[in-house]
PDB file of N, CA and C in Angstrom:
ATOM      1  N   UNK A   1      11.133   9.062   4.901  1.00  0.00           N
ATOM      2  CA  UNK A   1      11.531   7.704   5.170  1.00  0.00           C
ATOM      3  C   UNK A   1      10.828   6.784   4.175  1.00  0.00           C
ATOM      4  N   UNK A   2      11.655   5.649   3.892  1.00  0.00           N
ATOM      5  CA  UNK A   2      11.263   4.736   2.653  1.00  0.00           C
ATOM      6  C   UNK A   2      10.685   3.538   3.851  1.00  0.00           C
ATOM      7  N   UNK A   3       9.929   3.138   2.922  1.00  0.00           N
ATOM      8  CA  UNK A   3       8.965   1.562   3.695  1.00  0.00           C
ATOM      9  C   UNK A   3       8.481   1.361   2.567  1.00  0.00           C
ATOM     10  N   UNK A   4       9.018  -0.546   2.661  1.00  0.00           N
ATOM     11  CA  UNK A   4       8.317  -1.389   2.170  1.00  0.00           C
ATOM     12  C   UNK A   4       7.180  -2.219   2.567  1.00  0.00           C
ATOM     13  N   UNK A   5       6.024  -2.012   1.649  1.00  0.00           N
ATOM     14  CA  UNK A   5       4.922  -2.668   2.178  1.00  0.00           C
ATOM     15  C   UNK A   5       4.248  -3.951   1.894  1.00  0.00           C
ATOM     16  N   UNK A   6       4.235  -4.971   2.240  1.00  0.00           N
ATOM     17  CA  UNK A   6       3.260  -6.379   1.713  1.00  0.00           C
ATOM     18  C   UNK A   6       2.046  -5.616   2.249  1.00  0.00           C
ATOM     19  N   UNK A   7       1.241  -6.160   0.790  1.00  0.00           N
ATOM     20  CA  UNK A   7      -0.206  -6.052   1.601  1.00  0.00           C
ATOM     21  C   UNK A   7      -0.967  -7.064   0.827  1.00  0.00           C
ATOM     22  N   UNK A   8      -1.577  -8.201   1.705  1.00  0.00           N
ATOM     23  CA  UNK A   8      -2.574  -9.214   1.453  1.00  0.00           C
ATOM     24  C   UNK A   8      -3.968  -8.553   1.741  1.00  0.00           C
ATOM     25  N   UNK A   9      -4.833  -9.135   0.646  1.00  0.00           N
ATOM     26  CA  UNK A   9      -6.306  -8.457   0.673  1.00  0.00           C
ATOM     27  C   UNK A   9      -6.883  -9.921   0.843  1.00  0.00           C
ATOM     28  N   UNK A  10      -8.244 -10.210   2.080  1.00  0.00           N
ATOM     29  CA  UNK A  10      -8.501 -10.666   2.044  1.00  0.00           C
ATOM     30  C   UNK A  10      -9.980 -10.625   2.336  1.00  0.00           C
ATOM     31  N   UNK A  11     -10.838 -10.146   1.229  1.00  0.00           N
ATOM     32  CA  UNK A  11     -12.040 -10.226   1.186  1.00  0.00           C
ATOM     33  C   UNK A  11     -13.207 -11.322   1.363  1.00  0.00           C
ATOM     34  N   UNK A  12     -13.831 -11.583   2.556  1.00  0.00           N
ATOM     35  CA  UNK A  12     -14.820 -12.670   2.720  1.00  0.00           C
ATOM     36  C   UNK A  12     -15.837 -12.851   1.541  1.00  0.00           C
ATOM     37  N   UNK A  13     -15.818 -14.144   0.795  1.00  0.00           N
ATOM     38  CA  UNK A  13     -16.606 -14.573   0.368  1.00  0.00           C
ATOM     39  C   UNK A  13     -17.702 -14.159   0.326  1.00  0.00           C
ATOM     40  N   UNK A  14     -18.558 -14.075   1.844  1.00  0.00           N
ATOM     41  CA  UNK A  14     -19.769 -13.551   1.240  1.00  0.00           C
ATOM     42  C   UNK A  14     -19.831 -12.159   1.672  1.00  0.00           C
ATOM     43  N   UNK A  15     -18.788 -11.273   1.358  1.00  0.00           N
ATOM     44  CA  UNK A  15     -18.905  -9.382   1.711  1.00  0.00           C
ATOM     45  C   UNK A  15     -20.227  -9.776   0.339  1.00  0.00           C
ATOM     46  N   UNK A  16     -20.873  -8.184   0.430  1.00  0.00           N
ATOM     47  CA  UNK A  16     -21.858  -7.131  -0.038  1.00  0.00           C
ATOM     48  C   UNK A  16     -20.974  -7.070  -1.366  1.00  0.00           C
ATOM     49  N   UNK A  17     -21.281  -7.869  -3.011  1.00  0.00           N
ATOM     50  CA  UNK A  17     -20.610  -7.181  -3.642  1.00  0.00           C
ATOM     51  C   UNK A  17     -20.241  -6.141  -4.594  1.00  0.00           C
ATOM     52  N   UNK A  18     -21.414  -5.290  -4.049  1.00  0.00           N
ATOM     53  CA  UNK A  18     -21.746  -4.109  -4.615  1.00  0.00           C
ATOM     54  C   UNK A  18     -20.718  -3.103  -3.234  1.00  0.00           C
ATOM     55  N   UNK A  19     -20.763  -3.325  -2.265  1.00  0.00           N
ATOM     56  CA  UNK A  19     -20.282  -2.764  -1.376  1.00  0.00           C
ATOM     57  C   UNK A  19     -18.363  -3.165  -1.643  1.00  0.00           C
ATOM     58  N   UNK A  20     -18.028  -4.232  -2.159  1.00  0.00           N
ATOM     59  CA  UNK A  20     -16.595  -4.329  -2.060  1.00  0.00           C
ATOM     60  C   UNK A  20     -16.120  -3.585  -3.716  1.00  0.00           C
ATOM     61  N   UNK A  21     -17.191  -3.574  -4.625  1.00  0.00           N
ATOM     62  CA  UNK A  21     -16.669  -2.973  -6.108  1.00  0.00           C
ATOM     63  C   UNK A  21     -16.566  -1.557  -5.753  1.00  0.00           C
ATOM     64  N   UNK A  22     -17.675  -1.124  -4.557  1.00  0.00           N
ATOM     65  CA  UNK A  22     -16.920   0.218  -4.791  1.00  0.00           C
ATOM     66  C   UNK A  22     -16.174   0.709  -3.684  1.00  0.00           C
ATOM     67  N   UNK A  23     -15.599  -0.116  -2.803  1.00  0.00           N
ATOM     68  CA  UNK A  23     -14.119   0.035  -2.115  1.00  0.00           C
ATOM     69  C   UNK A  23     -12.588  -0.281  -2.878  1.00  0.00           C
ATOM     70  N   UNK A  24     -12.922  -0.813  -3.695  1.00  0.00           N
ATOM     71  CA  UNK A  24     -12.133  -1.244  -5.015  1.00  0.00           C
ATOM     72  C   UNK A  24     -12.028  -0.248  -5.741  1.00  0.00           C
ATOM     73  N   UNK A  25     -13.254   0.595  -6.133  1.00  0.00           N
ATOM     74  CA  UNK A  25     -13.005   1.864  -6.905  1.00  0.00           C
ATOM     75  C   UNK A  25     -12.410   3.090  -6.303  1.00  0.00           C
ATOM     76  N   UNK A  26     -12.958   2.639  -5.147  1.00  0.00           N
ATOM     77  CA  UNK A  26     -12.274   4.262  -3.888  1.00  0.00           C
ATOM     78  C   UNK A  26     -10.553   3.758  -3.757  1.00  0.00           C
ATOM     79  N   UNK A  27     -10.227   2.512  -3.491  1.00  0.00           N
ATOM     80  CA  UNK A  27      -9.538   2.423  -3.417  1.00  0.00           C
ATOM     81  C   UNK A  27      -8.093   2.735  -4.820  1.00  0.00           C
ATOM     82  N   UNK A  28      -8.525   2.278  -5.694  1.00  0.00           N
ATOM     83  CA  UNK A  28      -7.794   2.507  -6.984  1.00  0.00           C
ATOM     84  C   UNK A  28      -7.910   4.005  -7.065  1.00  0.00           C
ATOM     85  N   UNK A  29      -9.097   5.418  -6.974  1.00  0.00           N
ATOM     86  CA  UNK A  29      -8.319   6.490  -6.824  1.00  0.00           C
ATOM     87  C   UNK A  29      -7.528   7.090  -5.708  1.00  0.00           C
ATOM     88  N   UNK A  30      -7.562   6.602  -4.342  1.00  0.00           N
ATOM     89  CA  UNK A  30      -6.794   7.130  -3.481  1.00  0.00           C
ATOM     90  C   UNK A  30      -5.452   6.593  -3.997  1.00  0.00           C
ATOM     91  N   UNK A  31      -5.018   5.614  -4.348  1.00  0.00           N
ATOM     92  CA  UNK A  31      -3.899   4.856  -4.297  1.00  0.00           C
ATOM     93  C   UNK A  31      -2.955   6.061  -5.448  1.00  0.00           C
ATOM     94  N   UNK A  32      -4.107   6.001  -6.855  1.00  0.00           N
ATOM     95  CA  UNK A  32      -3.266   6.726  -8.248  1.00  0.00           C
ATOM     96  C   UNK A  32      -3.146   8.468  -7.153  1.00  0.00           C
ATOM     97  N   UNK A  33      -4.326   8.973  -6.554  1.00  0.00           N
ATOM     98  CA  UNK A  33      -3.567  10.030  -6.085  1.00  0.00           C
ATOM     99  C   UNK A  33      -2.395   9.996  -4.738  1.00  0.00           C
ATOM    100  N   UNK A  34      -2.201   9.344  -4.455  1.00  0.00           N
ATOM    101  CA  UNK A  34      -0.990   9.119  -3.513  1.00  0.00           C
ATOM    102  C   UNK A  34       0.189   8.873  -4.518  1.00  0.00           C
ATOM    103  N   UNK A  35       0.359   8.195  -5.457  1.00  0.00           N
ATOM    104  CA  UNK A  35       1.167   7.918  -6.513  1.00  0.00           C
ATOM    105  C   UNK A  35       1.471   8.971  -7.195  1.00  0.00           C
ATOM    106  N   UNK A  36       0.243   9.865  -7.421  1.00  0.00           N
ATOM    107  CA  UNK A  36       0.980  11.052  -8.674  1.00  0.00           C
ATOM    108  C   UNK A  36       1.156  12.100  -7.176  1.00  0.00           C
ATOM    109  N   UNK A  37       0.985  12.205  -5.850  1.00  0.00           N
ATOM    110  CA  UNK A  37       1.831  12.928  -4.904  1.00  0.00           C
ATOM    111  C   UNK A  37       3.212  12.450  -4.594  1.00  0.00           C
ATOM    112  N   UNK A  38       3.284  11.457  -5.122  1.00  0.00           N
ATOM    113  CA  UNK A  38       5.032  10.889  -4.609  1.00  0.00           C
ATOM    114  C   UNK A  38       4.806  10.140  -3.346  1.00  0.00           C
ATOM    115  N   UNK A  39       3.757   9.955  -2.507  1.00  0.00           N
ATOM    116  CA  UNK A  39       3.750   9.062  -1.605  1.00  0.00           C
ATOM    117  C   UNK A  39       4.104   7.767  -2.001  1.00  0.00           C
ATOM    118  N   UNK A  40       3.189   7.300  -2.486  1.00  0.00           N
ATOM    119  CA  UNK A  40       2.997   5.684  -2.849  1.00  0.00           C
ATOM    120  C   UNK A  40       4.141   5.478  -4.446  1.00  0.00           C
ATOM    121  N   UNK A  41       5.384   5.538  -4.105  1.00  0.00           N
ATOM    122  CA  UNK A  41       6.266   5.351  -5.108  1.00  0.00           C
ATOM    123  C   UNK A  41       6.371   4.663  -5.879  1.00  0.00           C
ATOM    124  N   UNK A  42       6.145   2.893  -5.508  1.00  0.00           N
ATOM    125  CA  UNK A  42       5.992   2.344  -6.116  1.00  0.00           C
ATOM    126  C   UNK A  42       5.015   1.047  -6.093  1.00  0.00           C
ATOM    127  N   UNK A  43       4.270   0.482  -6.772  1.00  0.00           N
ATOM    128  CA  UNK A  43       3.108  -0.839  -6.552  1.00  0.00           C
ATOM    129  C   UNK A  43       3.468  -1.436  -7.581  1.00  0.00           C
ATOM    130  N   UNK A  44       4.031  -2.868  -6.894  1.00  0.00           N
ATOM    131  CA  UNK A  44       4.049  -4.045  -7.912  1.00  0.00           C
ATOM    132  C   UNK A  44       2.776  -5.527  -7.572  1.00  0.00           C
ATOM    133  N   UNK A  45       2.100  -5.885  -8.339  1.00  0.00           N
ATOM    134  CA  UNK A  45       1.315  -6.722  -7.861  1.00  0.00           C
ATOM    135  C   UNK A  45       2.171  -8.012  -7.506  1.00  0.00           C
ATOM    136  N   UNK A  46       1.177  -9.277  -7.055  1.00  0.00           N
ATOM    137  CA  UNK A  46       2.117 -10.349  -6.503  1.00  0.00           C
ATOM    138  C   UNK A  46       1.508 -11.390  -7.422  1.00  0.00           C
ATOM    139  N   UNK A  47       1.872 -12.010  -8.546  1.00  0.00           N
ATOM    140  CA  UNK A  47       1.392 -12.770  -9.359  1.00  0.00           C
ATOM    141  C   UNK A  47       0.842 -13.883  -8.838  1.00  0.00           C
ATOM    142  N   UNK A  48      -0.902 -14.301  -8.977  1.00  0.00           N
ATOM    143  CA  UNK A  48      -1.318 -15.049  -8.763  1.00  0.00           C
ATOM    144  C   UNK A  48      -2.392 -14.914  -7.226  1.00  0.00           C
ATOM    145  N   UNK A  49      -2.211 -14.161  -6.564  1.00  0.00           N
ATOM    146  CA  UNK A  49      -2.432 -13.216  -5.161  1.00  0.00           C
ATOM    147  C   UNK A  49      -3.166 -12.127  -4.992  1.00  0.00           C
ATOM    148  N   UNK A  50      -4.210 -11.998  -4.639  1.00  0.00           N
ATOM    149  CA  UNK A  50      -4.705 -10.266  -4.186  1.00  0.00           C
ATOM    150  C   UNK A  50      -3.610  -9.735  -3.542  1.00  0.00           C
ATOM    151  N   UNK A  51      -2.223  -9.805  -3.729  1.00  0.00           N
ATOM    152  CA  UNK A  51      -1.677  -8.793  -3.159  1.00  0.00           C
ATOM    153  C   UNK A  51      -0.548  -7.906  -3.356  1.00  0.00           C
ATOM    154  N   UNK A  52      -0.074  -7.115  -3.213  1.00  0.00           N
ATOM    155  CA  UNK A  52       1.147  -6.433  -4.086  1.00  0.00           C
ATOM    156  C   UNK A  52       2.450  -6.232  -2.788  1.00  0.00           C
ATOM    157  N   UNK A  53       3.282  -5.453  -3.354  1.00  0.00           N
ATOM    158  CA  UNK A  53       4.493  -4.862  -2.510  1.00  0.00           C
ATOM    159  C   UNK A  53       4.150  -3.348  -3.410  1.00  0.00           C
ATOM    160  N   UNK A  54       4.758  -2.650  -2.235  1.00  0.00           N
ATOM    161  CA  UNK A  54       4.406  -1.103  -2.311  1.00  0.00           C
ATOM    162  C   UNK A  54       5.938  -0.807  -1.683  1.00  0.00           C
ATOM    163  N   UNK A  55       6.213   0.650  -2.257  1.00  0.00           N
ATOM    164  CA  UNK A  55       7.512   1.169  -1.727  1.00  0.00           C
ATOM    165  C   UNK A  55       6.466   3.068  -1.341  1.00  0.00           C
ATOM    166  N   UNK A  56       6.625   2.888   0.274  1.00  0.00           N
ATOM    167  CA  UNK A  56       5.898   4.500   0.436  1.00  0.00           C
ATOM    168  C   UNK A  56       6.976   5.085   0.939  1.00  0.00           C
ATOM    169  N   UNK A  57       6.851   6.763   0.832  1.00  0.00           N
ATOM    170  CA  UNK A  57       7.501   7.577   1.168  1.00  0.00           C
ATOM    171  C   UNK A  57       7.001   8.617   2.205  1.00  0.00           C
ATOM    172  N   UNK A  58       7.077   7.997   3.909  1.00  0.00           N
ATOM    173  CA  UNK A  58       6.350   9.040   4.466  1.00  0.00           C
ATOM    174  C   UNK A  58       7.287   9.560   5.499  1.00  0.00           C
ATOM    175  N   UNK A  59       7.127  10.805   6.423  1.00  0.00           N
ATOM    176  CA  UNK A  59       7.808  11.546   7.393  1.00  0.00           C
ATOM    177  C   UNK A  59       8.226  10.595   8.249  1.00  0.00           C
ATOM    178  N   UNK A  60       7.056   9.675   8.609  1.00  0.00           N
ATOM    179  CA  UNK A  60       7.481   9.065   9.987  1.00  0.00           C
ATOM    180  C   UNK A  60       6.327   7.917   9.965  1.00  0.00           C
ATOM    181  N   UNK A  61       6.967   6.723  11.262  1.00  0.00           N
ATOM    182  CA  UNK A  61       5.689   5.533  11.262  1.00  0.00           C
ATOM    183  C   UNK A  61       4.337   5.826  11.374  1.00  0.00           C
ATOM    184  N   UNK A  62       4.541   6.902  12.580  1.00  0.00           N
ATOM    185  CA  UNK A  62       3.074   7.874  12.651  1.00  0.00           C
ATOM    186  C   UNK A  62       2.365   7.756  11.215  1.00  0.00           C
ATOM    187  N   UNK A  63       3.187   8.678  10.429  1.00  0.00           N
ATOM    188  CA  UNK A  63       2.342   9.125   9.140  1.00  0.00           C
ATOM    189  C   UNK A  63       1.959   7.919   8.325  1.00  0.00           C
ATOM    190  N   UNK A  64       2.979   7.129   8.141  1.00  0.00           N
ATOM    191  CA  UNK A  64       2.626   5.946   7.736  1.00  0.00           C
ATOM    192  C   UNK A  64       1.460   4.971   7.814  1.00  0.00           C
ATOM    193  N   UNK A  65       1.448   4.828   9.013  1.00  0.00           N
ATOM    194  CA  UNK A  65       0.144   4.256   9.887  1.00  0.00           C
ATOM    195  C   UNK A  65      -0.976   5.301   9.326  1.00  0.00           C
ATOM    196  N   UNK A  66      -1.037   5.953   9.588  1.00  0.00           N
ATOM    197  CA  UNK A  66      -2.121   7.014   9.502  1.00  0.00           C
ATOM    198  C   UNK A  66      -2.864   6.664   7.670  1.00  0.00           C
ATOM    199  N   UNK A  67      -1.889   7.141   6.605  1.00  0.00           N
ATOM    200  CA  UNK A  67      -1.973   6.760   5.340  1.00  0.00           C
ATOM    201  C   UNK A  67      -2.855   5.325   5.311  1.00  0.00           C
ATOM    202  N   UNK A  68      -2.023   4.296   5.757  1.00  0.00           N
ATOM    203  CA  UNK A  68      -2.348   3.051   5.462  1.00  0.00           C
ATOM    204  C   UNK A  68      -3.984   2.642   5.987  1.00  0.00           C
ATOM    205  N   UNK A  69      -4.180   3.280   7.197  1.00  0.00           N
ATOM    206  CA  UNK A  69      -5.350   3.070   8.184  1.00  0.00           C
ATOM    207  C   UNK A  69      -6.525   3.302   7.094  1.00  0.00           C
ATOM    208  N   UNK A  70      -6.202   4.625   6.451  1.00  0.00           N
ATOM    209  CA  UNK A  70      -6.985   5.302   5.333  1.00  0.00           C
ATOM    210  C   UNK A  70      -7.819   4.710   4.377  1.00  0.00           C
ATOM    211  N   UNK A  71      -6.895   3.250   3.655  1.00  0.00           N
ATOM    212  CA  UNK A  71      -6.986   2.654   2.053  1.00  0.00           C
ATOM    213  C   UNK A  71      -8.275   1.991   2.836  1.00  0.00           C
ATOM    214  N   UNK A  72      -9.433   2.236   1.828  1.00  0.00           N
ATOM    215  CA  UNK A  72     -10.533   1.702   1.819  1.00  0.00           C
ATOM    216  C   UNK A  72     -11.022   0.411   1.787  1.00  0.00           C
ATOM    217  N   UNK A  73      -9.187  -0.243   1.365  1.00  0.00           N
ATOM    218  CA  UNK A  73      -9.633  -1.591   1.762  1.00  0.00           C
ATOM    219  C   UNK A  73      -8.648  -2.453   2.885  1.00  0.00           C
ATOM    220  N   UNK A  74      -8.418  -1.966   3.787  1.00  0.00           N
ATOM    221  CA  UNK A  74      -7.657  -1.714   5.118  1.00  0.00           C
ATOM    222  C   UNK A  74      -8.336  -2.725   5.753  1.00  0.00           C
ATOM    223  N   UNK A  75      -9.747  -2.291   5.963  1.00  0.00           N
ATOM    224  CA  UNK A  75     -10.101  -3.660   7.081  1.00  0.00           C
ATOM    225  C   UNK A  75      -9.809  -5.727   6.118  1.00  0.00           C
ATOM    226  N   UNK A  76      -9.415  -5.423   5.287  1.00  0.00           N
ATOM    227  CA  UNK A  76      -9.411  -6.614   4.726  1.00  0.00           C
ATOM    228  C   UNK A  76      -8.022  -7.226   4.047  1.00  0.00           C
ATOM    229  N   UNK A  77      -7.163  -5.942   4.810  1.00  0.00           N
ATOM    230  CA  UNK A  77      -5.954  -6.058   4.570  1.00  0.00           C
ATOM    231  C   UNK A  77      -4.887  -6.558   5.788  1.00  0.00           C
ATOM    232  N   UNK A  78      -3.748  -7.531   5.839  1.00  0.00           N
ATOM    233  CA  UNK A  78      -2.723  -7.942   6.236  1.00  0.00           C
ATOM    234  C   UNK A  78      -1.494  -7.396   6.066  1.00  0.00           C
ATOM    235  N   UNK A  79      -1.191  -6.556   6.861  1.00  0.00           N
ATOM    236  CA  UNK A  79       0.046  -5.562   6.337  1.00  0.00           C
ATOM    237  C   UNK A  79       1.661  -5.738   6.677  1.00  0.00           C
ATOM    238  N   UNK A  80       2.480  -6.005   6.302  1.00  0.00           N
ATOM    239  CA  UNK A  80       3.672  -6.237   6.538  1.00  0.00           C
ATOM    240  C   UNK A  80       4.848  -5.161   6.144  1.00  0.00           C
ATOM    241  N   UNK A  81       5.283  -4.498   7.423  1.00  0.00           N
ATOM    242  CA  UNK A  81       5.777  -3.059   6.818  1.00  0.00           C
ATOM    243  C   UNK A  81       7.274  -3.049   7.391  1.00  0.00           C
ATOM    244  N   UNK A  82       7.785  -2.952   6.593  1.00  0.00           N
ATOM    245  CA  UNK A  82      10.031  -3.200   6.724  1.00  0.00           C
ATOM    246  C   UNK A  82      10.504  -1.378   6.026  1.00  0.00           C
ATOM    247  N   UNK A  83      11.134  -1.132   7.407  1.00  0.00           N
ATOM    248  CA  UNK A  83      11.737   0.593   7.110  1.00  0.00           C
ATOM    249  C   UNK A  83      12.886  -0.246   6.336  1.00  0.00           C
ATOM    250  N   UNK A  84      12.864   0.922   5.502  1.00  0.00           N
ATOM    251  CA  UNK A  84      14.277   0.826   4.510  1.00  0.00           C
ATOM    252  C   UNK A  84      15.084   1.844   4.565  1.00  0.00           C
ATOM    253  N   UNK A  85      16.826   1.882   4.453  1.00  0.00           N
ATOM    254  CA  UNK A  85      17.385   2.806   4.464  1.00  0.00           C
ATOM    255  C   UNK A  85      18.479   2.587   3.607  1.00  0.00           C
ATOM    256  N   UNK A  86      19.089   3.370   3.380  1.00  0.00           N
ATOM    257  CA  UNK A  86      20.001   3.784   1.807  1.00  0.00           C
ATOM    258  C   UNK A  86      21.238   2.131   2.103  1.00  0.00           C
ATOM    259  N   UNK A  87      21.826   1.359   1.382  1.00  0.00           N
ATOM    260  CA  UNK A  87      22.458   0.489   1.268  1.00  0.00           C
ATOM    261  C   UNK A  87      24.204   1.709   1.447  1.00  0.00           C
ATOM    262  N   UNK A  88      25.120   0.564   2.086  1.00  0.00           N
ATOM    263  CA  UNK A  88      26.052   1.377   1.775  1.00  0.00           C
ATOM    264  C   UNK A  88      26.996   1.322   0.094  1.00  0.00           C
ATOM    265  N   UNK A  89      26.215   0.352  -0.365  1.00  0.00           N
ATOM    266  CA  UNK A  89      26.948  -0.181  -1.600  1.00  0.00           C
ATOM    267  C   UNK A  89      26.310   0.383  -2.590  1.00  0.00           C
ATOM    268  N   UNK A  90      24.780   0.676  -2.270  1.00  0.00           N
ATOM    269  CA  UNK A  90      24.145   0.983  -3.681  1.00  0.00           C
ATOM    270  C   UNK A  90      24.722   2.470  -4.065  1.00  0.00           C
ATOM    271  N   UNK A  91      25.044   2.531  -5.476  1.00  0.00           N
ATOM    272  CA  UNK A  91      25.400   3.372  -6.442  1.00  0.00           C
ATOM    273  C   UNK A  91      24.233   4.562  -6.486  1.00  0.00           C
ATOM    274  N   UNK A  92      22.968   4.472  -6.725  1.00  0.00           N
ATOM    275  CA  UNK A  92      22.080   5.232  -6.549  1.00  0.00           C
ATOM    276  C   UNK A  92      21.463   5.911  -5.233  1.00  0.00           C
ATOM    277  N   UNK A  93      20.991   6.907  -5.218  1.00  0.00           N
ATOM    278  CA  UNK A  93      20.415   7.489  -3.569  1.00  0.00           C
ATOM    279  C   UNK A  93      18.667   7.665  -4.021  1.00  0.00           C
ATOM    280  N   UNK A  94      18.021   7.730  -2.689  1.00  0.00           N
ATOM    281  CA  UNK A  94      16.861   8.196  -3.530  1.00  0.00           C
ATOM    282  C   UNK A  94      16.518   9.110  -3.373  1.00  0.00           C
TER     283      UNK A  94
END
């Protein structure tokens, strides 16, 4: 199943910032290995925003949830998640 994801990061001012650079770093390799597994299909950032749109590819909301709970920077995240399913018009499948 395809889902689209908003995700707003919203890190407090005064976090630890030795403690948020390297949730930032954990976070940037979980993300590239979810990406080169085909989970995390696609990440576009949101110009101007800590935040991007993501296109994931998981079994079910379960799994979904589960993934997302994961990203190291989760507690500081706002998540907005829309199931997607094949258009009847679009020319392409995925």
């Amino acid at each position: 199943m395809l889902f689209l994801v908003h995700m707003q990061v919203n890190i407090p001012v005064d976090a630890d910032p030795v403690k948020i650079d390297q949730l930032k770093a954990d976070e940037k390799a979980f993300s590239q290995k979810l990406q080169h597994e085909g989970t995390w299909r696609h990440l576009w950032r949101v110009v101007g925003q800590y935040a991007n749109y993501s296109v994931f590819d998981a079994e079910s909301n379960d799994a979904l949830h589960t993934l997302l709970s994961a990203l190291p920077l989760y507690p500081y995240m706002v998540l907005t998640v829309t199931p997607l399913a094949q258009h009847p018009s679009a020319i392409a499948t995925h």
